[in-house]
PDB file of N, CA and C in Angstrom:
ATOM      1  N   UNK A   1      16.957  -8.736 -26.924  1.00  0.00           N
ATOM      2  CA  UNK A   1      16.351  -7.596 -27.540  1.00  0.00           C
ATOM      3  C   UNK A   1      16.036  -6.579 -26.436  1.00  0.00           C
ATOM      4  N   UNK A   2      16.948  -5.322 -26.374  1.00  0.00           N
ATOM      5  CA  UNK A   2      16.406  -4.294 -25.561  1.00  0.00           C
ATOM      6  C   UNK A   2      14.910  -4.218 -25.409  1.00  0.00           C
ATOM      7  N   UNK A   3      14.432  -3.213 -24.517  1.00  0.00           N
ATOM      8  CA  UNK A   3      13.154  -2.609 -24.729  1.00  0.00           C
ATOM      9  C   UNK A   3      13.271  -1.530 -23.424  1.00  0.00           C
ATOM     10  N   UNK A   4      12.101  -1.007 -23.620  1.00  0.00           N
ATOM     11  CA  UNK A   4      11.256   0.083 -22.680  1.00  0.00           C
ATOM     12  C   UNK A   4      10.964  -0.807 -21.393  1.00  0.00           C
ATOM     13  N   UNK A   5      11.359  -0.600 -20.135  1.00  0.00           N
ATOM     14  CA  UNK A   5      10.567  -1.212 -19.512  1.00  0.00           C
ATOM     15  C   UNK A   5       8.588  -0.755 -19.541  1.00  0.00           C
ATOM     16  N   UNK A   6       7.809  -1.394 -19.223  1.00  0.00           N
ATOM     17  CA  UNK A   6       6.485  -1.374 -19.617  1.00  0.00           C
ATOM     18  C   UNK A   6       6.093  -0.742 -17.391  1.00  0.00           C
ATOM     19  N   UNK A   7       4.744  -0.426 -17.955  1.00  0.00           N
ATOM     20  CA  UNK A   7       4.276  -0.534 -16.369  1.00  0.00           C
ATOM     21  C   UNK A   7       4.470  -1.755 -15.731  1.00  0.00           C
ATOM     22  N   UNK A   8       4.310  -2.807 -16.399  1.00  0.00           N
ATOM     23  CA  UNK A   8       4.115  -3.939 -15.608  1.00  0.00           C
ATOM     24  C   UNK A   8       5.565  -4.571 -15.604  1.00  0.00           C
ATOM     25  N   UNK A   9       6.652  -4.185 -15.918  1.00  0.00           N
ATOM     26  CA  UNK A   9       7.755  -4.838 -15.930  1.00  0.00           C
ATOM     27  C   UNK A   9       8.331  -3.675 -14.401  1.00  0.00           C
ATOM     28  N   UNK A  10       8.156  -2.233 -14.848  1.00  0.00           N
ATOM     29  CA  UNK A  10       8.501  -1.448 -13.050  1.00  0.00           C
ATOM     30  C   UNK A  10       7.098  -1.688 -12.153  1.00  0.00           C
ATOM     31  N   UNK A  11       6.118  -2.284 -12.159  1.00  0.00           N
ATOM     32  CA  UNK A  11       5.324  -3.235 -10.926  1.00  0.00           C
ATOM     33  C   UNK A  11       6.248  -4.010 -10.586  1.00  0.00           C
ATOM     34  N   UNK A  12       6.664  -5.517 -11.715  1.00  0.00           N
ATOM     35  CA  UNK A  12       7.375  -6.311 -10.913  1.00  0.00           C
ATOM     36  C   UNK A  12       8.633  -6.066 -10.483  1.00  0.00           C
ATOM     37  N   UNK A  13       9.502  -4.858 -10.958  1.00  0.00           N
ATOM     38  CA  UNK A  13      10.642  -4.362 -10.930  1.00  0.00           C
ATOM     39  C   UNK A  13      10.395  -4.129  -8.851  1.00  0.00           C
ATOM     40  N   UNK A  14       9.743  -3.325  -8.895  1.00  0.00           N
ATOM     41  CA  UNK A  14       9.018  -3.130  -7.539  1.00  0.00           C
ATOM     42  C   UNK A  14       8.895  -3.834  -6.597  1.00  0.00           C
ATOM     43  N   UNK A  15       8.573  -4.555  -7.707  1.00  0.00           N
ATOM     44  CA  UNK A  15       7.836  -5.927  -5.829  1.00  0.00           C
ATOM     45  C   UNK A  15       9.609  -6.911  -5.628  1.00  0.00           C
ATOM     46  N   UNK A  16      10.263  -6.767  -6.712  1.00  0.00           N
ATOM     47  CA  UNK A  16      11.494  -7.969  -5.883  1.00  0.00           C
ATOM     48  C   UNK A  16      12.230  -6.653  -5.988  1.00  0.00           C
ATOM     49  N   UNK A  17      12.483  -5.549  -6.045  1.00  0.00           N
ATOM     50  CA  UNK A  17      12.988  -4.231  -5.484  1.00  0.00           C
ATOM     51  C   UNK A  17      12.441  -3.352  -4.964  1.00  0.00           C
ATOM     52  N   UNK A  18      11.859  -3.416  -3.827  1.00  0.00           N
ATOM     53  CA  UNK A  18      10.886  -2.109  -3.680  1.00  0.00           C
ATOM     54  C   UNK A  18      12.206  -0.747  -3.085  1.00  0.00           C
ATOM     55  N   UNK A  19      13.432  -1.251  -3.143  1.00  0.00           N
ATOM     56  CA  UNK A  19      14.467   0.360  -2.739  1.00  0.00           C
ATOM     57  C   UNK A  19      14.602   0.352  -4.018  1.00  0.00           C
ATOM     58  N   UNK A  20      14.245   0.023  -5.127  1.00  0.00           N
ATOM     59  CA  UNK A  20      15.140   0.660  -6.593  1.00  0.00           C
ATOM     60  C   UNK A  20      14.319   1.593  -6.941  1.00  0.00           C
ATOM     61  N   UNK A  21      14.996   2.897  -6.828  1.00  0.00           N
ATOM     62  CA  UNK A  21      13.879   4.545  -6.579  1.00  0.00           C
ATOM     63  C   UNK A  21      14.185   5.147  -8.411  1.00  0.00           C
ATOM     64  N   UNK A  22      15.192   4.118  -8.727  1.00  0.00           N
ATOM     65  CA  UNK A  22      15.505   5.223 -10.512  1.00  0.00           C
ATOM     66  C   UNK A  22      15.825   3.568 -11.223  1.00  0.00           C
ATOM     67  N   UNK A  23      15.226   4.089 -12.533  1.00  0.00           N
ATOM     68  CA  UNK A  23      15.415   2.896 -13.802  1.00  0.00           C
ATOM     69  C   UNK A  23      16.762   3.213 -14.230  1.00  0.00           C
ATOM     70  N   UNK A  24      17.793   3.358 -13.764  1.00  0.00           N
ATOM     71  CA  UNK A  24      19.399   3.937 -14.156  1.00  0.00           C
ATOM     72  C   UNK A  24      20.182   2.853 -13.779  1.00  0.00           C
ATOM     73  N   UNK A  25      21.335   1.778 -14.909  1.00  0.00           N
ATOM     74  CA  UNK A  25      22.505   0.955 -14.469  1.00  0.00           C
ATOM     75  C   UNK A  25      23.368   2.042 -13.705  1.00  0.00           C
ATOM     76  N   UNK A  26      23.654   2.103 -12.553  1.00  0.00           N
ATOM     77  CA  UNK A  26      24.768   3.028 -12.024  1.00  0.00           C
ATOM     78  C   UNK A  26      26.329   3.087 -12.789  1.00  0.00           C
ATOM     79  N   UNK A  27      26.572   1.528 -13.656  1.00  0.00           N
ATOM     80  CA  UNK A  27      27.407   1.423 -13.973  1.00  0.00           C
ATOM     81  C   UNK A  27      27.522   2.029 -15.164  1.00  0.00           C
ATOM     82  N   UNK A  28      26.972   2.059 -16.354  1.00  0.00           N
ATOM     83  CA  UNK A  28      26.489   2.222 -17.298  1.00  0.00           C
ATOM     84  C   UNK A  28      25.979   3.726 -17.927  1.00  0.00           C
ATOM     85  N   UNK A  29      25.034   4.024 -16.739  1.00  0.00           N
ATOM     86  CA  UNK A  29      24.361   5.208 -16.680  1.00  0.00           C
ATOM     87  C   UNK A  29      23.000   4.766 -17.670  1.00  0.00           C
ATOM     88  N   UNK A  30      23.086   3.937 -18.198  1.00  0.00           N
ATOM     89  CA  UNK A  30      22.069   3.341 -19.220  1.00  0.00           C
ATOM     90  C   UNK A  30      20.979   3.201 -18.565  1.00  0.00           C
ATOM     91  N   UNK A  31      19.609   3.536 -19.246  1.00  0.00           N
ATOM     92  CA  UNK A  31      18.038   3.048 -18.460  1.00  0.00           C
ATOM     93  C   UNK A  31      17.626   1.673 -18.781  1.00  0.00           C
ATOM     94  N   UNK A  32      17.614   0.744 -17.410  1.00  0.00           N
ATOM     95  CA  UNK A  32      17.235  -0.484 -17.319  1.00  0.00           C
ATOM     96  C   UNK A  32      16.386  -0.948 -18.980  1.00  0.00           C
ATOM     97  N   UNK A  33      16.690  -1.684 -19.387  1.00  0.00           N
ATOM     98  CA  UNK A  33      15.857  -2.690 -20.982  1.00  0.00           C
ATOM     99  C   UNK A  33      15.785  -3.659 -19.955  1.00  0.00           C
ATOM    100  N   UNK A  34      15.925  -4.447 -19.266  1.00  0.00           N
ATOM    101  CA  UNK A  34      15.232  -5.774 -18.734  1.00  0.00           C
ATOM    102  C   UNK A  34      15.245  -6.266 -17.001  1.00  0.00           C
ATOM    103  N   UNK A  35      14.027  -6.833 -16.249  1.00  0.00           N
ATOM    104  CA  UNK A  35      14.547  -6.857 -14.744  1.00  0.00           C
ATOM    105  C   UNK A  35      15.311  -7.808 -14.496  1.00  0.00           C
ATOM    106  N   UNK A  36      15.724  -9.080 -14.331  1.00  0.00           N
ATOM    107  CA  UNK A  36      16.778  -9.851 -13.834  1.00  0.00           C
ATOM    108  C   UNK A  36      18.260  -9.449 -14.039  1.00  0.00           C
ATOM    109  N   UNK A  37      18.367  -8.788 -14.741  1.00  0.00           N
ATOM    110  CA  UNK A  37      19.835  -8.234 -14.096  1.00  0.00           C
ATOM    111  C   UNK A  37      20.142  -6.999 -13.452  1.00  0.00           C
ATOM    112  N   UNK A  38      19.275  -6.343 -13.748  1.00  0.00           N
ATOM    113  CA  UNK A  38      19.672  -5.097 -12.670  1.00  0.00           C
ATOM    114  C   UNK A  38      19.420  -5.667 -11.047  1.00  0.00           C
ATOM    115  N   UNK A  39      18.061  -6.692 -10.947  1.00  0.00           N
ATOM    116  CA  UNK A  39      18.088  -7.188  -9.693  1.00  0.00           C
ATOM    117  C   UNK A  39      18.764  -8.215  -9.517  1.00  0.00           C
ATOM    118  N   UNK A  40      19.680  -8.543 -10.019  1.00  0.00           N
ATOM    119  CA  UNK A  40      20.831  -9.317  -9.846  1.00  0.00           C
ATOM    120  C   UNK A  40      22.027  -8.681  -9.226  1.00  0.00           C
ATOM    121  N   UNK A  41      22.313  -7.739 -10.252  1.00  0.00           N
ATOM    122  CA  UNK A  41      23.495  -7.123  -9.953  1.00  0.00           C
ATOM    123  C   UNK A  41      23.277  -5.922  -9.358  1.00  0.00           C
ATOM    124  N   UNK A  42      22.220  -5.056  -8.959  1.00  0.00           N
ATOM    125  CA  UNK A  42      22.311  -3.761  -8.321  1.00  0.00           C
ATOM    126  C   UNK A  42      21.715  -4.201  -6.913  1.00  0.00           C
ATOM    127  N   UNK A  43      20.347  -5.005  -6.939  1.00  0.00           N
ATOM    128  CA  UNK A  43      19.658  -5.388  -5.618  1.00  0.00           C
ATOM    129  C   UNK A  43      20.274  -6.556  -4.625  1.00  0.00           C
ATOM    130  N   UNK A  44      19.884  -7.294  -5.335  1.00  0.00           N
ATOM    131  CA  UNK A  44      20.378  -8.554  -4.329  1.00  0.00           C
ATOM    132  C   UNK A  44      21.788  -8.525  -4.016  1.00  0.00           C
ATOM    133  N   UNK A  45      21.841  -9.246  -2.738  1.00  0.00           N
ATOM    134  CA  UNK A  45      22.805  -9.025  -1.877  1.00  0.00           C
ATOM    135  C   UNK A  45      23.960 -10.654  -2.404  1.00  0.00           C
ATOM    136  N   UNK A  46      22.969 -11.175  -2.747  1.00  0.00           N
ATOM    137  CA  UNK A  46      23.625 -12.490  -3.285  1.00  0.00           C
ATOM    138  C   UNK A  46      22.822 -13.570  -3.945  1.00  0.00           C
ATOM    139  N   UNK A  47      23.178 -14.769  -4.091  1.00  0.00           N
ATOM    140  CA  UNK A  47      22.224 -15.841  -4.724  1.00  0.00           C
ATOM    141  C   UNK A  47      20.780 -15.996  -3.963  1.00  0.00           C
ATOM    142  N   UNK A  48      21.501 -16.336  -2.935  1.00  0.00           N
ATOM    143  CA  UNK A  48      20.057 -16.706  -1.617  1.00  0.00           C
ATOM    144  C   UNK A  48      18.623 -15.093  -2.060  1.00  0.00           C
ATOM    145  N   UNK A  49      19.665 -13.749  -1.945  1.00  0.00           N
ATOM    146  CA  UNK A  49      18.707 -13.153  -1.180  1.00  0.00           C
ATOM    147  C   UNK A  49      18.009 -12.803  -2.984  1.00  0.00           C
ATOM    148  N   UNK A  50      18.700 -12.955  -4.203  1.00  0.00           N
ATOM    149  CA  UNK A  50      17.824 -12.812  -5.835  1.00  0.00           C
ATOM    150  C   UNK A  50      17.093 -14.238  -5.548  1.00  0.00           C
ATOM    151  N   UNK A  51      17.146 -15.383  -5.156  1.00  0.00           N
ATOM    152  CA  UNK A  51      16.106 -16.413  -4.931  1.00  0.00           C
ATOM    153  C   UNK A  51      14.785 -15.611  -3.738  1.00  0.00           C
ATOM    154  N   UNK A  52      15.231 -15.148  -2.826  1.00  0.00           N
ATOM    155  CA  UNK A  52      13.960 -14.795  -2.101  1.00  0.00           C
ATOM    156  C   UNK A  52      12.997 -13.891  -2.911  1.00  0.00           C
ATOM    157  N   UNK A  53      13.743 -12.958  -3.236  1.00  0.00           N
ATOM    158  CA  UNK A  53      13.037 -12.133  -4.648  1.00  0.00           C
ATOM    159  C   UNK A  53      12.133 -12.286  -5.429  1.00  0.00           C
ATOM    160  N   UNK A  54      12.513 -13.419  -5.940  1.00  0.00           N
ATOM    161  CA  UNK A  54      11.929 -14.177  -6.946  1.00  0.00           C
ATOM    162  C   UNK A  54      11.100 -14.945  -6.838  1.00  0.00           C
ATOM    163  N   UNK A  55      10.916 -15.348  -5.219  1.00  0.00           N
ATOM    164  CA  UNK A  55      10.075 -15.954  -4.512  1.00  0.00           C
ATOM    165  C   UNK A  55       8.540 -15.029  -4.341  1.00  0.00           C
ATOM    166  N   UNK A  56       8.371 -13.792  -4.393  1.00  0.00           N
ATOM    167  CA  UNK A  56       7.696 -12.687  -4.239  1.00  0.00           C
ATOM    168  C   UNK A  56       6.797 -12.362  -4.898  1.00  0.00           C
ATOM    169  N   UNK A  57       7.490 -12.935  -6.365  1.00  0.00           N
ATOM    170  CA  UNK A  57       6.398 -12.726  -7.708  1.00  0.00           C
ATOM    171  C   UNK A  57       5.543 -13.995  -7.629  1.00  0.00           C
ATOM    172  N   UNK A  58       4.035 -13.363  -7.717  1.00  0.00           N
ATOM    173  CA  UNK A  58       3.230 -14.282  -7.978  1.00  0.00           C
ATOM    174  C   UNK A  58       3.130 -15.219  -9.179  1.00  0.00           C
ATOM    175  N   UNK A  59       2.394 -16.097  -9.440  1.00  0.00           N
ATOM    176  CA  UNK A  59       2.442 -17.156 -10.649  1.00  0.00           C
ATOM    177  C   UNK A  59       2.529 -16.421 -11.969  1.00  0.00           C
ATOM    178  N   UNK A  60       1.691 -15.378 -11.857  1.00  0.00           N
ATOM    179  CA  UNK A  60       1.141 -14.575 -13.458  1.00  0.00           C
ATOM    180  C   UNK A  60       2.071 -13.827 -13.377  1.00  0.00           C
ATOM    181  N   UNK A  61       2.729 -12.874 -12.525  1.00  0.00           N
ATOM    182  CA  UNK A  61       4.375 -12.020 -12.652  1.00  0.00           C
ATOM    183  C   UNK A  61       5.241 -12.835 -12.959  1.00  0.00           C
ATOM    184  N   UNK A  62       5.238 -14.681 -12.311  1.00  0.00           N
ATOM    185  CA  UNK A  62       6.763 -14.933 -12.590  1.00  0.00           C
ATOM    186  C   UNK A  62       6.234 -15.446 -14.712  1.00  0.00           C
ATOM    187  N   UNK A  63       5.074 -15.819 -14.714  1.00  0.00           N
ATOM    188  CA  UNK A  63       4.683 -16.414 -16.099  1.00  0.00           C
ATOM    189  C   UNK A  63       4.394 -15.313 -17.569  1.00  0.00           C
ATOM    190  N   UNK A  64       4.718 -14.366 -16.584  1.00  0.00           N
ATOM    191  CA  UNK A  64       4.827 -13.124 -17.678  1.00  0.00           C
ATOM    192  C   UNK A  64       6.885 -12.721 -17.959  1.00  0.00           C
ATOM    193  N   UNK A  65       7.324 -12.922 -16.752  1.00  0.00           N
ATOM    194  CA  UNK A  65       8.352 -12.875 -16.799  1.00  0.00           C
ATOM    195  C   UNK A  65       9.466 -14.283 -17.992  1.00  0.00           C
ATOM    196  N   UNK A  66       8.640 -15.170 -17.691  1.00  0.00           N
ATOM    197  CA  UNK A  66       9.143 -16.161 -18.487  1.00  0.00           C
ATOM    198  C   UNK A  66       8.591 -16.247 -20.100  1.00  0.00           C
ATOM    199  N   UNK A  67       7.546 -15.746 -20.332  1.00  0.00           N
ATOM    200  CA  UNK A  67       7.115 -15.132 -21.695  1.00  0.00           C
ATOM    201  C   UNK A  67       8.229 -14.678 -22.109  1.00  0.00           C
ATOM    202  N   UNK A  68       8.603 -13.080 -21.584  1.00  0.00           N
ATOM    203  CA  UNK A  68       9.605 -12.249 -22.001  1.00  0.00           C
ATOM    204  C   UNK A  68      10.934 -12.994 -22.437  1.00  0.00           C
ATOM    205  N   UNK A  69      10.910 -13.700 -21.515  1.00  0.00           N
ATOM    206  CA  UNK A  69      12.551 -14.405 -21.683  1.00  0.00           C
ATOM    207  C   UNK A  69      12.569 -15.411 -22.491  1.00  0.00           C
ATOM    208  N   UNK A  70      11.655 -16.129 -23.131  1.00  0.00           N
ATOM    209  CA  UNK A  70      11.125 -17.198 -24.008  1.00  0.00           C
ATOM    210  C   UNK A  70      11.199 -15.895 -25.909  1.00  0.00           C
ATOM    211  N   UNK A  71      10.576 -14.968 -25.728  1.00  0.00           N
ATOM    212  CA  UNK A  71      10.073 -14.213 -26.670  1.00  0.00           C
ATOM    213  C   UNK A  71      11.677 -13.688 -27.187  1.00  0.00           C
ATOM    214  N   UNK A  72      12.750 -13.459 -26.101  1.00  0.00           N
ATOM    215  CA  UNK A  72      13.920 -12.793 -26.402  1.00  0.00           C
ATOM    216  C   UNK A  72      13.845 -11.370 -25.528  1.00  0.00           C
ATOM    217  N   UNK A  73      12.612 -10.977 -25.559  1.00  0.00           N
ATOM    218  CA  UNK A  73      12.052  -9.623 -24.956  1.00  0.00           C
ATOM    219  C   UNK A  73      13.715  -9.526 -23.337  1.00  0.00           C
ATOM    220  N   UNK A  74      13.640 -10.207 -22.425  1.00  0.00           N
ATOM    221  CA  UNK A  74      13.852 -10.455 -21.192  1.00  0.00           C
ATOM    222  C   UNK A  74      15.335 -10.653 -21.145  1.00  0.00           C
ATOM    223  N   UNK A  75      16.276  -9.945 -21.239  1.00  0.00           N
ATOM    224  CA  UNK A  75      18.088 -10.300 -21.416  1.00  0.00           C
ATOM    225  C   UNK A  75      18.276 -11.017 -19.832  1.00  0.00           C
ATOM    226  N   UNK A  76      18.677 -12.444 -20.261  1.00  0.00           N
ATOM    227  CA  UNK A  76      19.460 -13.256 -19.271  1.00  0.00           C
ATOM    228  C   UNK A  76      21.154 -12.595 -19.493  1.00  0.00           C
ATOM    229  N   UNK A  77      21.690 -12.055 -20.059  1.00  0.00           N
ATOM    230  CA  UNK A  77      22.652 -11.789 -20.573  1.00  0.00           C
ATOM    231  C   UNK A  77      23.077 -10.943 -19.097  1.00  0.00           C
ATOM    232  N   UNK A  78      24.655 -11.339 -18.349  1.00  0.00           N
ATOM    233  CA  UNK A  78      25.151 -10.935 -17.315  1.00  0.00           C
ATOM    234  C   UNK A  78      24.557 -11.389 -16.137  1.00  0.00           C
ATOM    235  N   UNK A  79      23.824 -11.775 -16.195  1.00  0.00           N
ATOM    236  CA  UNK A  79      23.226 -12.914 -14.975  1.00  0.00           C
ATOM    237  C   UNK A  79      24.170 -13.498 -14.379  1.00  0.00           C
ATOM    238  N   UNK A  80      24.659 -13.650 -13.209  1.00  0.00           N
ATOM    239  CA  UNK A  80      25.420 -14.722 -12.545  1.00  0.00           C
ATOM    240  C   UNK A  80      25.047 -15.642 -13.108  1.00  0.00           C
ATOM    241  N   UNK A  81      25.560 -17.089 -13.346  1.00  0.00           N
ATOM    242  CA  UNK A  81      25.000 -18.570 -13.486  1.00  0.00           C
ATOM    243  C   UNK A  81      24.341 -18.954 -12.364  1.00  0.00           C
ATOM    244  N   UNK A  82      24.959 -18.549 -10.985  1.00  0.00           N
ATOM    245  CA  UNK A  82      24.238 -19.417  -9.789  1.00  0.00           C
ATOM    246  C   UNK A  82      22.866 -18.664  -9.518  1.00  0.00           C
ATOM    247  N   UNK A  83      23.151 -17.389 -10.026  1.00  0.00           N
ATOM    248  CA  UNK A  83      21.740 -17.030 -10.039  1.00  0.00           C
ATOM    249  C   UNK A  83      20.145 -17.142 -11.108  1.00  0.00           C
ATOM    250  N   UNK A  84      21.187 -17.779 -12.067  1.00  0.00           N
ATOM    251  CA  UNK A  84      20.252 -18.360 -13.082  1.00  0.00           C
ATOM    252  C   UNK A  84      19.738 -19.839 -12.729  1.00  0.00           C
ATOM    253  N   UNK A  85      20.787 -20.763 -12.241  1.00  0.00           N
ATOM    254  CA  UNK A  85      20.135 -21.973 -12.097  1.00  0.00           C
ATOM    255  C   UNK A  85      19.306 -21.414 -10.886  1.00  0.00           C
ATOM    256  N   UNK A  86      19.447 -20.491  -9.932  1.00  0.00           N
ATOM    257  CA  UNK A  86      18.388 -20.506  -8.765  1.00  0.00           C
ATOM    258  C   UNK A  86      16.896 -20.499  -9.426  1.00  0.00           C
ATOM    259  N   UNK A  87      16.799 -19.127 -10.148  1.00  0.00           N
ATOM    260  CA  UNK A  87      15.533 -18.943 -11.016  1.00  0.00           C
ATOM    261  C   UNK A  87      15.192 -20.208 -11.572  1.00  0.00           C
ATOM    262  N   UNK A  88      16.086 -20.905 -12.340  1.00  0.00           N
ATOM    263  CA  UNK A  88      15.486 -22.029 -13.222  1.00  0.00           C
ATOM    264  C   UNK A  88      14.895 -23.454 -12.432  1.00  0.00           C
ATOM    265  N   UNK A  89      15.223 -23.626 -10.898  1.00  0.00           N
ATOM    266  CA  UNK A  89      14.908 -23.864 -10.237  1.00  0.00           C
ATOM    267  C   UNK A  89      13.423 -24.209  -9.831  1.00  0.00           C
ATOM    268  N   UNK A  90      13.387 -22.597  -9.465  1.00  0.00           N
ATOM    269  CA  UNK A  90      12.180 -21.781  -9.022  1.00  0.00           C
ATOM    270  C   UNK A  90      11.163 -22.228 -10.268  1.00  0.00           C
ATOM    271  N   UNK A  91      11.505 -22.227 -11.223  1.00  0.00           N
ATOM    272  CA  UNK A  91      10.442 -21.699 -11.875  1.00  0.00           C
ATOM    273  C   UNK A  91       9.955 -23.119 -12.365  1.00  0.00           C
ATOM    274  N   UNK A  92      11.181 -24.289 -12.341  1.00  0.00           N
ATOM    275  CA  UNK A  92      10.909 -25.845 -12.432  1.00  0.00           C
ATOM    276  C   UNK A  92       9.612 -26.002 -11.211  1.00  0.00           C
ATOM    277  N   UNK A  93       9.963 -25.313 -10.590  1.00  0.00           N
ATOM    278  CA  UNK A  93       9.149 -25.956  -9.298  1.00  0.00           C
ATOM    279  C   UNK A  93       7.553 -25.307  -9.143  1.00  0.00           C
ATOM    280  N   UNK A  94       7.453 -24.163  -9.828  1.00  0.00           N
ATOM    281  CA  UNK A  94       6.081 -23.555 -10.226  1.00  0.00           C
ATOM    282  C   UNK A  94       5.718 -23.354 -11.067  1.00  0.00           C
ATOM    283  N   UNK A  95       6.536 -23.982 -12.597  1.00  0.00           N
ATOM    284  CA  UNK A  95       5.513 -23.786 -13.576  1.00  0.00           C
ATOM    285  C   UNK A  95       5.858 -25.267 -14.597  1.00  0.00           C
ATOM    286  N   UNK A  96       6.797 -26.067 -13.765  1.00  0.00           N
ATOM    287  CA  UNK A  96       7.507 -27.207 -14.628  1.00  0.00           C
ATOM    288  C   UNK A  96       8.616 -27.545 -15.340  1.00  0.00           C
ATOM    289  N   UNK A  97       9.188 -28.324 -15.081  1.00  0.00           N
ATOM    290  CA  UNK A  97      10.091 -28.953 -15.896  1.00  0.00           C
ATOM    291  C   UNK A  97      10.490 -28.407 -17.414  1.00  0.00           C
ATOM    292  N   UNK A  98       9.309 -28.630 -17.948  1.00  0.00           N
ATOM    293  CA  UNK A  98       9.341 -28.486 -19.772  1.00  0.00           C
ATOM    294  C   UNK A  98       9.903 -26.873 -19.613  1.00  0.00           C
ATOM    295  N   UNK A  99       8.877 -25.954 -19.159  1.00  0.00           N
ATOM    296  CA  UNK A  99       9.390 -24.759 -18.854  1.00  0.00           C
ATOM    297  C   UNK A  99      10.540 -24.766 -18.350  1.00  0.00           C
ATOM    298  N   UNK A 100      10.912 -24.876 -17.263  1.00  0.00           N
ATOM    299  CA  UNK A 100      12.593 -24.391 -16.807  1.00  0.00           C
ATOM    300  C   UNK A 100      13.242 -24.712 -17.871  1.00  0.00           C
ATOM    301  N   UNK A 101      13.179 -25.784 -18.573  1.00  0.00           N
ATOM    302  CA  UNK A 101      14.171 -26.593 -19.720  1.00  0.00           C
ATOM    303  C   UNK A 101      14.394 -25.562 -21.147  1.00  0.00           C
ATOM    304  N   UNK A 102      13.495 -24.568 -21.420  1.00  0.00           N
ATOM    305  CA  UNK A 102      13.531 -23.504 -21.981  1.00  0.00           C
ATOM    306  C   UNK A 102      13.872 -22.187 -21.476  1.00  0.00           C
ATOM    307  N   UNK A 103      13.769 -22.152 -20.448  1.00  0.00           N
ATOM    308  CA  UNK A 103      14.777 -21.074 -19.456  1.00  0.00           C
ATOM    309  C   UNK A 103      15.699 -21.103 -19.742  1.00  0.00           C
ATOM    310  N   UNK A 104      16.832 -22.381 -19.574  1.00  0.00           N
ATOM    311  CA  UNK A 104      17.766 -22.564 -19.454  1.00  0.00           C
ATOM    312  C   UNK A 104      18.437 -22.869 -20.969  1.00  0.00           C
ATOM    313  N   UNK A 105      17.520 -23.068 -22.008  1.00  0.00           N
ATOM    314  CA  UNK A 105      18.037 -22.732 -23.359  1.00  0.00           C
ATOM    315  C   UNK A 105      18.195 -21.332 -23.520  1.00  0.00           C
ATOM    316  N   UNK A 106      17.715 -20.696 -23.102  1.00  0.00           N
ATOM    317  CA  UNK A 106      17.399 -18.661 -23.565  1.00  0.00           C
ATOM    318  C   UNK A 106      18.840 -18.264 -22.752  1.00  0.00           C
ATOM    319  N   UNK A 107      19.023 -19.061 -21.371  1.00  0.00           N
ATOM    320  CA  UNK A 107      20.289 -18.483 -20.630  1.00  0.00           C
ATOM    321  C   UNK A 107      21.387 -18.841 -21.534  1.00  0.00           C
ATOM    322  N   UNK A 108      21.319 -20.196 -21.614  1.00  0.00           N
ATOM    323  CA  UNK A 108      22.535 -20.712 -22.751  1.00  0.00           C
ATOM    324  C   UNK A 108      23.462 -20.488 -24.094  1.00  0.00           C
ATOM    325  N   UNK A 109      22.159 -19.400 -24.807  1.00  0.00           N
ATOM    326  CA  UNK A 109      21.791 -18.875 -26.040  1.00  0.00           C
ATOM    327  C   UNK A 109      22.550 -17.433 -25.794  1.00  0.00           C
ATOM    328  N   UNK A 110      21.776 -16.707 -24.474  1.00  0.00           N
ATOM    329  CA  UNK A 110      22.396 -15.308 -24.229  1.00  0.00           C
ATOM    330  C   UNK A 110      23.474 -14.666 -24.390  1.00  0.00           C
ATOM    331  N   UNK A 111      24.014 -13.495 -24.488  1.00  0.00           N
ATOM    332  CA  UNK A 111      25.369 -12.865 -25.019  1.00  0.00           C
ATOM    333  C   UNK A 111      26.174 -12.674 -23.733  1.00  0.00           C
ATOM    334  N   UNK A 112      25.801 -13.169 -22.210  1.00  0.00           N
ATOM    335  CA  UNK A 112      26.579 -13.665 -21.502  1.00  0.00           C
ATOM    336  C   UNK A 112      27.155 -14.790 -20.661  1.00  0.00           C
ATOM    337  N   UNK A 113      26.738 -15.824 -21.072  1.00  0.00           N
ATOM    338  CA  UNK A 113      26.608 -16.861 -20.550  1.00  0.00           C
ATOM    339  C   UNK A 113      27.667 -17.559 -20.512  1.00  0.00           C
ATOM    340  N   UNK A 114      28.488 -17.319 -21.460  1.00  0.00           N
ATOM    341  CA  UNK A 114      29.945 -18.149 -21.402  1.00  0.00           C
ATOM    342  C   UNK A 114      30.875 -17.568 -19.908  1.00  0.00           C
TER     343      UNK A 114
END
């Protein structure tokens, strides 16, 4: 489900991009609806450096972030895979198991995942 990004989605947009100066897909021309893929595909340099990223957001940024993506709000859709299992990872490792295990249903589910 598209949306507006919110203040608090360009805060965290910010903190694992602080060079992303415009809410614009370059490709697209379209205004960003969700952060993990534009900082997938416009920021990070690769898997490693969208894992350091992601490393950045505190507990309540990454647990707001996983709301969104639980709610539908949050498009996993065009995500690398290796950059999805990194996140799902990450997020096994700071917010649990049960959680990542629903991450990785929402990635599975998404309109790019095949």
């Amino acid at each position: 489900m598209a949306r507006l990004l919110s203040e608090m989605d360009i805060s965290i947009l910010k903190t694992v991009a602080p060079e992303c100066e415009g809410y614009l897909c370059s490709g697209s021309g379209m205004a960003y609806r969700s952060i993990l893929p534009p900082l997938a595909n416009h920021y990070a340099k690769d898997a490693q450096d969208f894992l350091r990223r992601i490393k950045l957001l505190s507990r309540y940024d990454l647990e707001y972030l996983v709301r969104l993506i639980l709610s539908g709000e949050e498009s996993l859709g065009c995500v690398p895979f290796d950059y999805i299992e990194l996140f799902i990872e990450n997020v096994s490792e700071r917010m649990g198991e049960k959680i990542a295990a629903q991450v990785r249903n929402s990635y599975n589910n998404s309109e790019c995942s095949n």
